[in-house]
PDB file of N, CA and C in Angstrom:
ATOM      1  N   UNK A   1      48.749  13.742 -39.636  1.00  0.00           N
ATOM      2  CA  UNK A   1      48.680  12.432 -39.044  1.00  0.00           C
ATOM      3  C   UNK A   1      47.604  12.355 -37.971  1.00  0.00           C
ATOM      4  N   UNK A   2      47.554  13.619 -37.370  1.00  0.00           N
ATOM      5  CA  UNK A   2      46.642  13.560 -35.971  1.00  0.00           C
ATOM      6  C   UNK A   2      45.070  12.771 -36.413  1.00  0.00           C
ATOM      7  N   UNK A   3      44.518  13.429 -37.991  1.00  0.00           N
ATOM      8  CA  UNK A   3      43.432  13.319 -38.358  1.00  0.00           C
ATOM      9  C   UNK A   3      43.050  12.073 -38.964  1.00  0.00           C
ATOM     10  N   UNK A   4      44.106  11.602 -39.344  1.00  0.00           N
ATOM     11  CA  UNK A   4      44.414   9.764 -39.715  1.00  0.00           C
ATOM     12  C   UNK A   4      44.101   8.763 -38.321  1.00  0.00           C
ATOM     13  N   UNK A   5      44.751   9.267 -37.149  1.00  0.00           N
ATOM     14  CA  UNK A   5      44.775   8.520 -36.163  1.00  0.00           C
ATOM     15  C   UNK A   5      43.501   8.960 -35.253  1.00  0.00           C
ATOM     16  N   UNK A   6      42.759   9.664 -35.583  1.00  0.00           N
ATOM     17  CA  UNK A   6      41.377   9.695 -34.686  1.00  0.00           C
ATOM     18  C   UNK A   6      40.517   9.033 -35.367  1.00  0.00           C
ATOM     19  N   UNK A   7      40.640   8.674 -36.930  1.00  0.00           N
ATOM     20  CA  UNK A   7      39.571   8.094 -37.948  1.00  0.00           C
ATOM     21  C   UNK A   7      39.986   6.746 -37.596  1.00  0.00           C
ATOM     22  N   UNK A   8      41.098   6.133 -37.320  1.00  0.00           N
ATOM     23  CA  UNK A   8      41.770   5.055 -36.672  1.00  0.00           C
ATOM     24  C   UNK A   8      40.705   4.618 -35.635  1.00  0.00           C
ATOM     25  N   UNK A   9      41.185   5.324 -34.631  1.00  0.00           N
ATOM     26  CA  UNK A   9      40.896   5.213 -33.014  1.00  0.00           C
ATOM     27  C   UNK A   9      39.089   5.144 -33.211  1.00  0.00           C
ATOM     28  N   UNK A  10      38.269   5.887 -34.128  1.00  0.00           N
ATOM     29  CA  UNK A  10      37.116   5.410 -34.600  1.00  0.00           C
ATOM     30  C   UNK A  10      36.975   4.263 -34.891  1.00  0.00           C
ATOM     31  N   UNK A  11      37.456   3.712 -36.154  1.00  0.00           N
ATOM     32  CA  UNK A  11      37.050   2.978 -36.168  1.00  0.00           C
ATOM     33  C   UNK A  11      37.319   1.382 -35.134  1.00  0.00           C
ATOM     34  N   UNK A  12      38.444   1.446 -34.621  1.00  0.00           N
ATOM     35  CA  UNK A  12      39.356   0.650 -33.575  1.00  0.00           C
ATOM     36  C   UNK A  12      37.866   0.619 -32.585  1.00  0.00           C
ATOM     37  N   UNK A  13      37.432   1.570 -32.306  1.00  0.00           N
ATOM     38  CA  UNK A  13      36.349   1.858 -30.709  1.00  0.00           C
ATOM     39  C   UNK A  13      34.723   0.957 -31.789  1.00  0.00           C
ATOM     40  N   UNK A  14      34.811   1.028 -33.019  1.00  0.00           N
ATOM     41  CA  UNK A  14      33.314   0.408 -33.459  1.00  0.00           C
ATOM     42  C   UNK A  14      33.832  -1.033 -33.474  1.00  0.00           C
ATOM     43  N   UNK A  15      35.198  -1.532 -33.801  1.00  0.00           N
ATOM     44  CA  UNK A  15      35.158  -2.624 -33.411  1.00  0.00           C
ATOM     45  C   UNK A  15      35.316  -3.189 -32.520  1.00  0.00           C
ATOM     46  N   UNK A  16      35.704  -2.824 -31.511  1.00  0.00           N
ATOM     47  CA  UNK A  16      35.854  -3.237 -29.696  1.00  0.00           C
ATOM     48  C   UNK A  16      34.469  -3.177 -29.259  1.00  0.00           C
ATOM     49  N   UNK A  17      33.987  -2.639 -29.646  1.00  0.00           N
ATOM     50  CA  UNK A  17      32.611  -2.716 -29.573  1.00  0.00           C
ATOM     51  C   UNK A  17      31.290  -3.233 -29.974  1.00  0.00           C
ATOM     52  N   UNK A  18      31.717  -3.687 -31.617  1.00  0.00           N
ATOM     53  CA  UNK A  18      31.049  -5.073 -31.754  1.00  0.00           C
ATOM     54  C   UNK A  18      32.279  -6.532 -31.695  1.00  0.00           C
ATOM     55  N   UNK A  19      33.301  -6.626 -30.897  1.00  0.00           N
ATOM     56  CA  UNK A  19      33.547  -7.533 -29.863  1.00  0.00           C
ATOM     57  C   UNK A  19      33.265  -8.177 -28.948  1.00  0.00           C
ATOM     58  N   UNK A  20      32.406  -6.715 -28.052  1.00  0.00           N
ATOM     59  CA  UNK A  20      31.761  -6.730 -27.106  1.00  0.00           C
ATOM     60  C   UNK A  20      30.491  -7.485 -26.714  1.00  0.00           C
ATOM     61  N   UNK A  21      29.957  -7.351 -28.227  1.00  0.00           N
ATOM     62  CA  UNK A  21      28.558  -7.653 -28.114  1.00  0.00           C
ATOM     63  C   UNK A  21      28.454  -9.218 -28.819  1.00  0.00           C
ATOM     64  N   UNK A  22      29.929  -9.994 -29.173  1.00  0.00           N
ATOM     65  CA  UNK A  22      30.021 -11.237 -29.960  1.00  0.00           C
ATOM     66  C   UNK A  22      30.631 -11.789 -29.353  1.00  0.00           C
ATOM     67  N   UNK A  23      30.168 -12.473 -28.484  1.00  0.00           N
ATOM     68  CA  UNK A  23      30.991 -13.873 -27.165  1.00  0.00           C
ATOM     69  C   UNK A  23      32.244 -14.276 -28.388  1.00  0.00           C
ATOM     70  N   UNK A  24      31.962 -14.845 -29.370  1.00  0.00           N
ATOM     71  CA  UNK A  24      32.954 -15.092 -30.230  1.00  0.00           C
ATOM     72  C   UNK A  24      33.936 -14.419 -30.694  1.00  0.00           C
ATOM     73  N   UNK A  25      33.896 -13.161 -31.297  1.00  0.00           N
ATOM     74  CA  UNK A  25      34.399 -12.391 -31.564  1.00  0.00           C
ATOM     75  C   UNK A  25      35.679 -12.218 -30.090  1.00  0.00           C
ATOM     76  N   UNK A  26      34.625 -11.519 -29.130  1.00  0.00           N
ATOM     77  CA  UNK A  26      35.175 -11.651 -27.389  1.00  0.00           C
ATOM     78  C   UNK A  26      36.572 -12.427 -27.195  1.00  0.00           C
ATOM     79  N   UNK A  27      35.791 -13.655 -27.493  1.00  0.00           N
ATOM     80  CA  UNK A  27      37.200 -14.681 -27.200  1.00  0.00           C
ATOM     81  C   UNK A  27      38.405 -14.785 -28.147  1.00  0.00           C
ATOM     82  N   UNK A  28      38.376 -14.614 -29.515  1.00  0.00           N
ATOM     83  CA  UNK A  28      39.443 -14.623 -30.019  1.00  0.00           C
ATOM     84  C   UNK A  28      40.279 -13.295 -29.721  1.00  0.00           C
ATOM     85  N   UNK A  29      39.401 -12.240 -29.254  1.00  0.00           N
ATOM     86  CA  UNK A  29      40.107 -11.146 -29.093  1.00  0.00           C
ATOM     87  C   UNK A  29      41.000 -11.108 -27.510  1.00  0.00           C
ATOM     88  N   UNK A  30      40.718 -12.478 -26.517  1.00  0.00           N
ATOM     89  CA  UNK A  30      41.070 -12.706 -25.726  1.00  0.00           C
ATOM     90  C   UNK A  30      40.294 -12.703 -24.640  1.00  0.00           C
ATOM     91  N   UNK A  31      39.025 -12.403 -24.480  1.00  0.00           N
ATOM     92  CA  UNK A  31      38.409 -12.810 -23.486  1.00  0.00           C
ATOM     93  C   UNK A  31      37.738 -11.199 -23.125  1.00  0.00           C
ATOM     94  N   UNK A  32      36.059 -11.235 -22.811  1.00  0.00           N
ATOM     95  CA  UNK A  32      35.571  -9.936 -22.922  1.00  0.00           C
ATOM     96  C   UNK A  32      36.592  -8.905 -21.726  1.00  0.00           C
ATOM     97  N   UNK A  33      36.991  -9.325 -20.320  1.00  0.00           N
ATOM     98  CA  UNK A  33      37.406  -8.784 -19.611  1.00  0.00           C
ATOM     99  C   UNK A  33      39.026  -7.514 -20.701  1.00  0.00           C
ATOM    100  N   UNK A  34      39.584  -8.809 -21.544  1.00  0.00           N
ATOM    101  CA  UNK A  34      40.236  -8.096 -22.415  1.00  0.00           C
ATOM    102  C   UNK A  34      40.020  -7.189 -23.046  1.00  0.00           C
ATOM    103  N   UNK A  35      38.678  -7.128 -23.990  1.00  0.00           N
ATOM    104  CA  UNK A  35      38.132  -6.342 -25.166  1.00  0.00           C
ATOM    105  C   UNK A  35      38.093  -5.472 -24.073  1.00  0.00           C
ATOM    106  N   UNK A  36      37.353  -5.274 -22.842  1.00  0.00           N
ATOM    107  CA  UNK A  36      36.928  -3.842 -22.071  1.00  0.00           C
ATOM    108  C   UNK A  36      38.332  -3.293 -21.412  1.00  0.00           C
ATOM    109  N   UNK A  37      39.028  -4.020 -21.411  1.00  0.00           N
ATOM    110  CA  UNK A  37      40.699  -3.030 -21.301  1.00  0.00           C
ATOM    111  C   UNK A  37      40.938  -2.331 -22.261  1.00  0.00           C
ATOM    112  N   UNK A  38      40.519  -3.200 -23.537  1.00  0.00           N
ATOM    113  CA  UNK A  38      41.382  -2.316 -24.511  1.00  0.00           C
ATOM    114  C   UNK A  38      40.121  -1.490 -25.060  1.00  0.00           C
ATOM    115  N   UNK A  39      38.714  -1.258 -24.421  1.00  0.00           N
ATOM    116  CA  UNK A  39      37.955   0.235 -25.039  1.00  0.00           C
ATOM    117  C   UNK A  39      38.334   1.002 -24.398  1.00  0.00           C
ATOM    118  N   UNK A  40      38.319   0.595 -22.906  1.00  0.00           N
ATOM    119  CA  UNK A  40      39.018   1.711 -21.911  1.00  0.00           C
ATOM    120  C   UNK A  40      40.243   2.788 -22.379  1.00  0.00           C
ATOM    121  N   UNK A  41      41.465   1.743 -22.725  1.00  0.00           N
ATOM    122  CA  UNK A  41      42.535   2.326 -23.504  1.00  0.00           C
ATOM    123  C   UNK A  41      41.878   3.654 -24.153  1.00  0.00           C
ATOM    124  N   UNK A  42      41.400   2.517 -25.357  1.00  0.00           N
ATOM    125  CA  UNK A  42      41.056   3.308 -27.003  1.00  0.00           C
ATOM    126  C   UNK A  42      40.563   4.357 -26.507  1.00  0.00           C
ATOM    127  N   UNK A  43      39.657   4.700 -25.413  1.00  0.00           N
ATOM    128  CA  UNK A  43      38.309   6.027 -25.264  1.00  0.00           C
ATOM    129  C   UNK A  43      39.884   6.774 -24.326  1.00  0.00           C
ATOM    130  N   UNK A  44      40.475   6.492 -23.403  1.00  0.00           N
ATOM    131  CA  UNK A  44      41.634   7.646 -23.211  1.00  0.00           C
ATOM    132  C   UNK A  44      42.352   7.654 -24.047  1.00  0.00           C
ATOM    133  N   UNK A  45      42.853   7.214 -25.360  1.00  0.00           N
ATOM    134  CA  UNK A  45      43.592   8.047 -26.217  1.00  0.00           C
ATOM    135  C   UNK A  45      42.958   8.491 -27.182  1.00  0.00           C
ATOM    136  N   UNK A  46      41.767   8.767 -27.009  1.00  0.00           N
ATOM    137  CA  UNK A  46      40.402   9.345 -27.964  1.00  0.00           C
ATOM    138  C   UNK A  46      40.758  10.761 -27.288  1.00  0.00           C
ATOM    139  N   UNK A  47      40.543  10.569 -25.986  1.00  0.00           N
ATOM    140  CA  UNK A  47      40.297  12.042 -25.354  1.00  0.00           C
ATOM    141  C   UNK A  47      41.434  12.684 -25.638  1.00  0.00           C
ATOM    142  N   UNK A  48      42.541  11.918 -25.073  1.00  0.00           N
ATOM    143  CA  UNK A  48      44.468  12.798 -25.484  1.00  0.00           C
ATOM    144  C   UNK A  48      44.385  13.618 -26.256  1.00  0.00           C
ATOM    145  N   UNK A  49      43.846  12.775 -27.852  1.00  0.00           N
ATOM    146  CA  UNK A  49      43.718  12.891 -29.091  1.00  0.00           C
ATOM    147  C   UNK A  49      43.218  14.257 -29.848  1.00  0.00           C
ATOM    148  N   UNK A  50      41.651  13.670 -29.235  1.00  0.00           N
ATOM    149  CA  UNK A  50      40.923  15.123 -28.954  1.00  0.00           C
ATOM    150  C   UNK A  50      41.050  16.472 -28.601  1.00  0.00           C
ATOM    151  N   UNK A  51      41.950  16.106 -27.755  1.00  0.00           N
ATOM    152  CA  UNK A  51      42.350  17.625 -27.063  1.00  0.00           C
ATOM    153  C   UNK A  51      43.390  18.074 -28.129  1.00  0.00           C
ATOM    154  N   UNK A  52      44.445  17.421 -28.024  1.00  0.00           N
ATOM    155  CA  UNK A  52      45.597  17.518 -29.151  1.00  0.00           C
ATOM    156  C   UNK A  52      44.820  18.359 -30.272  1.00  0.00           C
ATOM    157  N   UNK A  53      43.854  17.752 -30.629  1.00  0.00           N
ATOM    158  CA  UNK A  53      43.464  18.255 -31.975  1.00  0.00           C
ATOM    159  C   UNK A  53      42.857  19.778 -31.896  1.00  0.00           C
ATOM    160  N   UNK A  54      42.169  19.901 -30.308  1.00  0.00           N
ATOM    161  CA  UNK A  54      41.613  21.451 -30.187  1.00  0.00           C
ATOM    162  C   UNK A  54      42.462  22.057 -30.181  1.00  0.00           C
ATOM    163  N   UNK A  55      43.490  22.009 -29.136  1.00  0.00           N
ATOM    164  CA  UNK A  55      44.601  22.575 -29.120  1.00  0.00           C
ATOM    165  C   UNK A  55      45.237  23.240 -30.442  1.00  0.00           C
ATOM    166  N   UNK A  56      45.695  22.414 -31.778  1.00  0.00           N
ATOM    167  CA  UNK A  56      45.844  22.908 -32.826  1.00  0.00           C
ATOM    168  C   UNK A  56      44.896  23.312 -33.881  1.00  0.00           C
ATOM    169  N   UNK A  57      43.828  23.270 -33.350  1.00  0.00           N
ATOM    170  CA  UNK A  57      42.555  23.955 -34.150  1.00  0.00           C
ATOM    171  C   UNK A  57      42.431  22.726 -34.896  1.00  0.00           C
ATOM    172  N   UNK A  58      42.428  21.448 -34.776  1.00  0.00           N
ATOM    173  CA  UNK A  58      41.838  20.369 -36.195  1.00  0.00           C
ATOM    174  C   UNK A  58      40.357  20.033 -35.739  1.00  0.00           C
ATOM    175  N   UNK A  59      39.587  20.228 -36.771  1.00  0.00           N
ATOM    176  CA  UNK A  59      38.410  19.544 -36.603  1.00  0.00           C
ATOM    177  C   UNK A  59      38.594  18.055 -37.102  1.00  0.00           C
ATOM    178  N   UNK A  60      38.299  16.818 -36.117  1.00  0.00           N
ATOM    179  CA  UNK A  60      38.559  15.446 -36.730  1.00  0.00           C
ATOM    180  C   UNK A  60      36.981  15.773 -37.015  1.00  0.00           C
ATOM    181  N   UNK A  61      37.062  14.806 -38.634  1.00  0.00           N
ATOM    182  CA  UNK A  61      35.615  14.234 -38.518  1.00  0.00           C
ATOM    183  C   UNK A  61      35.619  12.939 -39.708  1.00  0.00           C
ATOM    184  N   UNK A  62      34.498  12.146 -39.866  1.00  0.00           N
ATOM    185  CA  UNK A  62      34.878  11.046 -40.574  1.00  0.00           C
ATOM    186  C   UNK A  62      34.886  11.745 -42.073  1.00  0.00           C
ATOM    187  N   UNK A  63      35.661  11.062 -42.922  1.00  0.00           N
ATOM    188  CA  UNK A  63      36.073  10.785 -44.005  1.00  0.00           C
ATOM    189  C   UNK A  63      35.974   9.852 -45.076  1.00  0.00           C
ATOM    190  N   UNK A  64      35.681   9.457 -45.950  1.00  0.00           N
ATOM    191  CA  UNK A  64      35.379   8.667 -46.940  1.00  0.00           C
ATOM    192  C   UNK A  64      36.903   7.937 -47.569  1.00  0.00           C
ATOM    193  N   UNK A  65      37.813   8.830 -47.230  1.00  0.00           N
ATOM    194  CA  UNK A  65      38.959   7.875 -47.046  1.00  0.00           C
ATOM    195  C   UNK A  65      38.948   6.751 -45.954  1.00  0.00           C
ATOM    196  N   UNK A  66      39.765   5.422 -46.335  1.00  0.00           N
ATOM    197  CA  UNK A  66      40.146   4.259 -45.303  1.00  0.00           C
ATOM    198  C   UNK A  66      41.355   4.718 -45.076  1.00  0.00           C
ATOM    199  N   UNK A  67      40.926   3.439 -43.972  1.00  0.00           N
ATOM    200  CA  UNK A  67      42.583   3.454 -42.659  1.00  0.00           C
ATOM    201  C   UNK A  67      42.629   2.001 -42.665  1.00  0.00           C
ATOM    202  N   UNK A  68      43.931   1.356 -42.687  1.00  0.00           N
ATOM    203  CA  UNK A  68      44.575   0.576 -42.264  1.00  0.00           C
ATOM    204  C   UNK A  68      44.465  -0.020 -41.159  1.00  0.00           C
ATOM    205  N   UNK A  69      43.491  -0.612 -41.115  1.00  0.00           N
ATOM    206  CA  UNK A  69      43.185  -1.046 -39.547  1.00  0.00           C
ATOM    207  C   UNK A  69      44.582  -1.955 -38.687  1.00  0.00           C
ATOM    208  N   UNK A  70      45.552  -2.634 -39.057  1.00  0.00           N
ATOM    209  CA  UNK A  70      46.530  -2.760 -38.457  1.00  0.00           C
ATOM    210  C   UNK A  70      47.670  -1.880 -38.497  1.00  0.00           C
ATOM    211  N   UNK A  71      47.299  -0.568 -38.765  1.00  0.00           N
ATOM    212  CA  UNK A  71      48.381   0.626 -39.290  1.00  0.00           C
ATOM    213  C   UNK A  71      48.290   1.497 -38.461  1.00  0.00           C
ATOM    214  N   UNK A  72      48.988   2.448 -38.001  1.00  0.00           N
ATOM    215  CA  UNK A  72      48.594   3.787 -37.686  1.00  0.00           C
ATOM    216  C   UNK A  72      49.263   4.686 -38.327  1.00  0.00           C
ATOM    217  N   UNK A  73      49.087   5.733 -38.323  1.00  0.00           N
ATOM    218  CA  UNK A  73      49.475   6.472 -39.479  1.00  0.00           C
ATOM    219  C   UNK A  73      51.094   6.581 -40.245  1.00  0.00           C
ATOM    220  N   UNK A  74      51.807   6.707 -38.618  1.00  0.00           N
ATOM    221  CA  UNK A  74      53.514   6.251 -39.073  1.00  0.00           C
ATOM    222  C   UNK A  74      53.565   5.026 -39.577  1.00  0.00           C
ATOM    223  N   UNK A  75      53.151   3.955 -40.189  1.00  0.00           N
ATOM    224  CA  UNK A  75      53.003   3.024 -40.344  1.00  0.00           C
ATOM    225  C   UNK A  75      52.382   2.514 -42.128  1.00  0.00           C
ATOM    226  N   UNK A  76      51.357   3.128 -42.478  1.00  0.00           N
ATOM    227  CA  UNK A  76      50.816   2.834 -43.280  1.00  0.00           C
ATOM    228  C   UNK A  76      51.686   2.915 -44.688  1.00  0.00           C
ATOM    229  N   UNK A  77      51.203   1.636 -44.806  1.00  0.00           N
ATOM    230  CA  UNK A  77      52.557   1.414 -46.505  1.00  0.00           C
ATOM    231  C   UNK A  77      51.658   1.447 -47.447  1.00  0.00           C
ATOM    232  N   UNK A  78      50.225   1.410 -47.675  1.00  0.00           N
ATOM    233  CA  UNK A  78      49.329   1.041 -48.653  1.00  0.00           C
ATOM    234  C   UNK A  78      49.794   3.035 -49.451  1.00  0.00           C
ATOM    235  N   UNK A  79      50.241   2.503 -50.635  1.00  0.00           N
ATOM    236  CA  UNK A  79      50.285   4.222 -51.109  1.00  0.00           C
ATOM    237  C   UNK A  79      49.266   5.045 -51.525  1.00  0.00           C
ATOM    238  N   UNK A  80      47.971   4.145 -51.498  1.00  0.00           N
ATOM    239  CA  UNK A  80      46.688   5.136 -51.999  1.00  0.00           C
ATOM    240  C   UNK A  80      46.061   5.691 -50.915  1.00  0.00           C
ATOM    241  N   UNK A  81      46.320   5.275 -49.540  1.00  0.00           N
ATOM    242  CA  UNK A  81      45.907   6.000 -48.215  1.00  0.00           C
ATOM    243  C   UNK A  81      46.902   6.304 -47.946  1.00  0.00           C
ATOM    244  N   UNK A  82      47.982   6.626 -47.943  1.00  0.00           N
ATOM    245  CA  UNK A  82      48.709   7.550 -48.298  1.00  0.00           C
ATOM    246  C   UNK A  82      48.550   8.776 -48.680  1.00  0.00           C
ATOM    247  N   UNK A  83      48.137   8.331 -49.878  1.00  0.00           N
ATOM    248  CA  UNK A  83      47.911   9.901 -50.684  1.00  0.00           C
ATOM    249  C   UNK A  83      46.639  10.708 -50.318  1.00  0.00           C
ATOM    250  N   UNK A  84      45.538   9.536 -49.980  1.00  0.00           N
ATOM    251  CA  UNK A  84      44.448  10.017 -49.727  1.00  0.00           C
ATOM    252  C   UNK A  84      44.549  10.960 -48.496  1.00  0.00           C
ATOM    253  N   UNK A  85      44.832  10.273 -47.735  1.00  0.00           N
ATOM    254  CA  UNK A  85      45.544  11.737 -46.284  1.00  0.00           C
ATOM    255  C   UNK A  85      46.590  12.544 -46.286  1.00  0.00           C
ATOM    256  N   UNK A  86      47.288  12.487 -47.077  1.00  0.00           N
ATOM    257  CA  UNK A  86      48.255  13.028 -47.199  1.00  0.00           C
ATOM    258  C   UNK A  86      49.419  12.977 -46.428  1.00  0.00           C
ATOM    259  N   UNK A  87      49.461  11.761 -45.976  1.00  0.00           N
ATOM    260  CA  UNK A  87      50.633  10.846 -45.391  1.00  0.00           C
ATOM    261  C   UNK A  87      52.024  10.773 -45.876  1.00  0.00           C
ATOM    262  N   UNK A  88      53.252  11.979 -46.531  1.00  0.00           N
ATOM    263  CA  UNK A  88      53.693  11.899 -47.234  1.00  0.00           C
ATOM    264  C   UNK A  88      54.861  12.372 -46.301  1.00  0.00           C
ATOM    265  N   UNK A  89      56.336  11.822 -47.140  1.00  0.00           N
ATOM    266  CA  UNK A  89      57.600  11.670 -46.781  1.00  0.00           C
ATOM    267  C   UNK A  89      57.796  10.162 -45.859  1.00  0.00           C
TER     268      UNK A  89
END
């Protein structure tokens, strides 16, 4: 799961980030002051994450599998990313 939820938290941080850069985007997401709370967030549970992952020896790195962008890994019902990570039980 760890390696599901950093490919997550990737891609979560490329879109807060072209949020950032789209007054529009900005506002539906609630207002830029918002979007920069929630990179702030995203980049400390990047680091948590990160460590977590040295700690157990995982190398995260991107993948050609998708993620569920409203999912996180306990979460994901789609069964072909599922299988693709091996998201199982």
């Amino acid at each position: 799961m760890l390696l599901y939820e950093w490919a997550w938290l990737q891609q979560h941080l490329e879109d807060l980030q072209l949020c950032q850069t789209n007054g529009a985007m900005a506002q539906a997401a609630g207002g830029s002051q918002h979007v920069n709370q929630l990179l702030l967030q995203a980049e400390g549970c990047l680091q948590a994450l990160e460590a977590e992952c040295q700690a157990r020896d995982l190398q995260p790195q991107r993948l050609a599998h998708s993620v569920a962008s409203g999912e996180h890994a306990r979460e994901v019902s789609n069964s072909a990313i599922r299988q693709a990570w091996g998201l199982v039980g």
